[in-house]
N, C-alpha and C. Protein backbone atom coordinates (compact mmCIF):
# COMPACT_ATOMS: atom_id res chain seq x y z
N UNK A 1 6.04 -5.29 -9.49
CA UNK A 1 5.98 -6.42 -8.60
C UNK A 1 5.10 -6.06 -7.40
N UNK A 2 4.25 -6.80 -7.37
CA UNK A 2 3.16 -6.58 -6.35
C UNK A 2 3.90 -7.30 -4.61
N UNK A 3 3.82 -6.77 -4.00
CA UNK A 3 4.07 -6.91 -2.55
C UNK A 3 3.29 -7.18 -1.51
N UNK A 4 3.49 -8.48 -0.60
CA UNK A 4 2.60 -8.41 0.32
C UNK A 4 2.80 -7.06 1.76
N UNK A 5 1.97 -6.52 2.54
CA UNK A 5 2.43 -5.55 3.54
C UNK A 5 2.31 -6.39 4.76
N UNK A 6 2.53 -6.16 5.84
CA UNK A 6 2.38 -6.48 6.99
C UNK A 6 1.49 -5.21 7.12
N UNK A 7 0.56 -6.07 8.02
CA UNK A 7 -0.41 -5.29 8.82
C UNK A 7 -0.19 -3.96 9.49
N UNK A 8 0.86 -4.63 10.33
CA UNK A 8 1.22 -3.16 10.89
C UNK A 8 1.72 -2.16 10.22
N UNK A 9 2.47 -2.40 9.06
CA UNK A 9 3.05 -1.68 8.49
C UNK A 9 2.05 -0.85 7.96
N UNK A 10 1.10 -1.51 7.39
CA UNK A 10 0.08 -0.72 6.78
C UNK A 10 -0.52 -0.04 7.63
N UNK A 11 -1.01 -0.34 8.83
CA UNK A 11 -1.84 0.86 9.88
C UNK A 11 -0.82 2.00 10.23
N UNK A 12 0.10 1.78 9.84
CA UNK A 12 1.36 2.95 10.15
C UNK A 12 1.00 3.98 8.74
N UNK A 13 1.77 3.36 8.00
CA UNK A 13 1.02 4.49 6.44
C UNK A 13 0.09 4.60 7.13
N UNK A 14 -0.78 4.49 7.16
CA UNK A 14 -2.76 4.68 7.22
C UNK A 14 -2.52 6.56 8.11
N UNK A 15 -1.88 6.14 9.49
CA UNK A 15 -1.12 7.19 10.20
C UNK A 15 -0.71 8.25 9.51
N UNK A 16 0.50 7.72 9.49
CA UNK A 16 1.39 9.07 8.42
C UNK A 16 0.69 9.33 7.73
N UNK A 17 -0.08 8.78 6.11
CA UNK A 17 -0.58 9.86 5.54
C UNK A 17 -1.89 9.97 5.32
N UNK A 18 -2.57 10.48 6.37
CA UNK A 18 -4.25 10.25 6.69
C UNK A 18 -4.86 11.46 5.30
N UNK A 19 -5.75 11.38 4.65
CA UNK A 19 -6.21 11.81 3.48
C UNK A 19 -6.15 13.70 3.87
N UNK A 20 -5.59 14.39 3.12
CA UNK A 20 -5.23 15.76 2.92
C UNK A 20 -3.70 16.01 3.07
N UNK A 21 -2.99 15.01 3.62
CA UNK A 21 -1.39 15.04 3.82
C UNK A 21 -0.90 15.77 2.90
N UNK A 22 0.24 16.62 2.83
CA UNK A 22 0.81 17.17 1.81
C UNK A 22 1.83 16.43 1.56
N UNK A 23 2.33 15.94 0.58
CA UNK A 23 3.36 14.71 0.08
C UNK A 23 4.37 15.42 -0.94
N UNK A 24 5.19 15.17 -0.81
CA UNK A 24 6.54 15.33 -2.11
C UNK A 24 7.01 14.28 -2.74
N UNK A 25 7.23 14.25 -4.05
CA UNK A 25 7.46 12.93 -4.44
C UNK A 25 9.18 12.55 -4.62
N UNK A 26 9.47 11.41 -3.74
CA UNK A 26 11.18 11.60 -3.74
C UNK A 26 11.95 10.41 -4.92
N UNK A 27 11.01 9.61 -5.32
CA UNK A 27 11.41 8.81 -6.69
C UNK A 27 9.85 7.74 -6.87
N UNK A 28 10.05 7.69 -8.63
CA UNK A 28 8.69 6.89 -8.83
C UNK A 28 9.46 5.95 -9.98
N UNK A 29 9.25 4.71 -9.73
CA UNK A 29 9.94 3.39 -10.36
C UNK A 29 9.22 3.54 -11.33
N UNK A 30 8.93 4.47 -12.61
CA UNK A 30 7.79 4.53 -13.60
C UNK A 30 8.34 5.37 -15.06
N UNK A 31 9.14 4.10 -16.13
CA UNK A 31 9.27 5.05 -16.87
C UNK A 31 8.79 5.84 -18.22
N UNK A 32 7.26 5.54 -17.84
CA UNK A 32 6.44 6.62 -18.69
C UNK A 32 5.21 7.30 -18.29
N UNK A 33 6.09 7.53 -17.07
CA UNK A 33 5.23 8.61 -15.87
C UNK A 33 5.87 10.27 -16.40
N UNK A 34 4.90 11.30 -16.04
CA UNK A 34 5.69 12.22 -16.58
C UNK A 34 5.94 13.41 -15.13
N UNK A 35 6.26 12.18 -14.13
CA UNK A 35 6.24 12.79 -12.25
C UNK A 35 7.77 12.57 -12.24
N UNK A 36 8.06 13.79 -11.58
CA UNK A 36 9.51 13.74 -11.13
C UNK A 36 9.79 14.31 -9.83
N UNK A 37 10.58 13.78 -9.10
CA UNK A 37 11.17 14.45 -8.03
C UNK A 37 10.86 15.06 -7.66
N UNK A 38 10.59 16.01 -6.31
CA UNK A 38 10.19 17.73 -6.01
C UNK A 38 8.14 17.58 -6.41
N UNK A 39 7.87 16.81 -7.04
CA UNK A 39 6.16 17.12 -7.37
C UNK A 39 5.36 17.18 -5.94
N UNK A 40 4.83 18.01 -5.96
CA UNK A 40 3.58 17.68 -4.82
C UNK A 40 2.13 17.63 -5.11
N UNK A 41 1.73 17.07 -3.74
CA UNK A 41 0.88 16.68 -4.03
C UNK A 41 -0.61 16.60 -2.79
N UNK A 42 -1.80 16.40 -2.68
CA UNK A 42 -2.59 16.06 -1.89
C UNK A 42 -2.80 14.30 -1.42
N UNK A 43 -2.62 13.92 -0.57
CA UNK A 43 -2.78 12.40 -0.60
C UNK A 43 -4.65 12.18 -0.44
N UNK A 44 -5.26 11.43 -0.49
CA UNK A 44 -6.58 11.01 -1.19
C UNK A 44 -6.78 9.57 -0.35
N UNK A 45 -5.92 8.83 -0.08
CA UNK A 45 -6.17 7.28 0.49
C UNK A 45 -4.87 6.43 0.40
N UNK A 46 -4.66 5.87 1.43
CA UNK A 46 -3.78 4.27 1.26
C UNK A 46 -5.03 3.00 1.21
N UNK A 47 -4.21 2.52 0.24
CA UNK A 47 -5.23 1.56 0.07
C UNK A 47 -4.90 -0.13 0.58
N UNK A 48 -5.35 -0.86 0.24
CA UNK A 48 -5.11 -2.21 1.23
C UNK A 48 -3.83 -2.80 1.31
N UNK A 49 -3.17 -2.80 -0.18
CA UNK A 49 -1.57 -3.45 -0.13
C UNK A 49 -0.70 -2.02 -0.12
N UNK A 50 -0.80 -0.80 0.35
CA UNK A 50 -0.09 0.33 0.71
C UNK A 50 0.33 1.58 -0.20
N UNK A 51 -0.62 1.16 -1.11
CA UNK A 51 -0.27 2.37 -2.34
C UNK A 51 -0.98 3.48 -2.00
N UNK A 52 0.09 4.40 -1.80
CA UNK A 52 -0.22 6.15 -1.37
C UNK A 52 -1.26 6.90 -2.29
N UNK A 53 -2.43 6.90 -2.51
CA UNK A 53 -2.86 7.73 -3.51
C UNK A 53 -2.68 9.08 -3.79
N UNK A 54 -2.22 9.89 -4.17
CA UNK A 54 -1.94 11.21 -4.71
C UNK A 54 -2.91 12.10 -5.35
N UNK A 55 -3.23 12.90 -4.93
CA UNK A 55 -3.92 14.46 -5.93
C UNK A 55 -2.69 15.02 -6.16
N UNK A 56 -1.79 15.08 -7.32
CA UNK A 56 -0.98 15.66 -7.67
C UNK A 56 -1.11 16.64 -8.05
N UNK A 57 -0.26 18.23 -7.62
CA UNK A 57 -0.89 19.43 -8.16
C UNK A 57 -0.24 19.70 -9.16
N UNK A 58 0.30 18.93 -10.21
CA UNK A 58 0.02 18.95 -11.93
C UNK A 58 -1.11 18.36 -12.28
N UNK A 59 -2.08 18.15 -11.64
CA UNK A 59 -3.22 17.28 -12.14
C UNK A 59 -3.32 15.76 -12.23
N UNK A 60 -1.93 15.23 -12.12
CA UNK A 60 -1.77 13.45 -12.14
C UNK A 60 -2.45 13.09 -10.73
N UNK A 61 -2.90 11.36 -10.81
CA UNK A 61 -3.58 11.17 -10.02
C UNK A 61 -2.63 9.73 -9.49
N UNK A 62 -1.53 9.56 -10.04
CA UNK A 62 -0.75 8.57 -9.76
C UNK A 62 -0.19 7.91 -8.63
N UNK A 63 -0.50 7.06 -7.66
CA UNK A 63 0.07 6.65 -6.87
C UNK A 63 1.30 5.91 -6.34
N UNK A 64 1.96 6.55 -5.21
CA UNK A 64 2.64 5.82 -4.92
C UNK A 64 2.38 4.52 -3.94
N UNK A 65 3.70 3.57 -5.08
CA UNK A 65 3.68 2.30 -4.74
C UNK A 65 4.56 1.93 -3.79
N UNK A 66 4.14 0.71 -2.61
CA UNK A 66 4.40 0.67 -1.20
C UNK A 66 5.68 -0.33 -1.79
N UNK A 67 7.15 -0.09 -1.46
CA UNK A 67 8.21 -0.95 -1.98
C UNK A 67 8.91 -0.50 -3.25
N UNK A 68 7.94 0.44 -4.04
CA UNK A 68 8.76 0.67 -5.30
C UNK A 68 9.18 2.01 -5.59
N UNK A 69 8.12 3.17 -5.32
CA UNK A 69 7.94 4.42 -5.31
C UNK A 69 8.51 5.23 -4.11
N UNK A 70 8.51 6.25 -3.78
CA UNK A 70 8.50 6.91 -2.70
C UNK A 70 8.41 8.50 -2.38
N UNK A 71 7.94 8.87 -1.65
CA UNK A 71 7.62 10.01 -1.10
C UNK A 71 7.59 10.42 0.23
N UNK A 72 7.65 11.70 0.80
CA UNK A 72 7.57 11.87 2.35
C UNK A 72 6.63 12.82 2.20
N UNK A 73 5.66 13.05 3.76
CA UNK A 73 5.42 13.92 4.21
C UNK A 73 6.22 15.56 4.52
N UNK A 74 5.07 16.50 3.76
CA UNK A 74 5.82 18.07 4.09
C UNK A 74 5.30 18.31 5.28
N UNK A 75 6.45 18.75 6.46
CA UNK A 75 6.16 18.73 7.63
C UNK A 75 6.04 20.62 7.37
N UNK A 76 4.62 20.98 8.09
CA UNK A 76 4.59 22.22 8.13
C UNK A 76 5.71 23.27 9.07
């Protein structure tokens, strides 16, 4: 289900995860994804309706989705 964002909401992501972020993935609404829990990853871009893009370091390139997915920032 596609979601509209609020603006602000989106310049906030944009914030939090500005491209090189280190990300963990904490659930992905996807069930023939082969990403679980604990994955990390490089973030790459948010894009216009808020999907987190991922460099996953298993090699997936899967993003998280703004409303369905989720992940946090690894705070150094």
């Amino acid at each position: 289900m596609m979601m509209d964002i609020h603006p602000a909401v989106l310049e906030r992501l944009k914030r939090t995860y500005p491209p090189g972020t280190r990300v963990v993935l904490v659930k992905m609404d996807d069930p023939y994804t082969k990403m679980y829990p604990g994955n990390k990853g490089s973030v790459i871009n948010v894009d216009s309706v808020g999907t987190i893009h991922v460099a996953w370091d298993s090699g997936s390139f899967l993003g998280v989705v703004f409303g369905e997915d989720e992940c946090k920032k690894i705070e150094k």
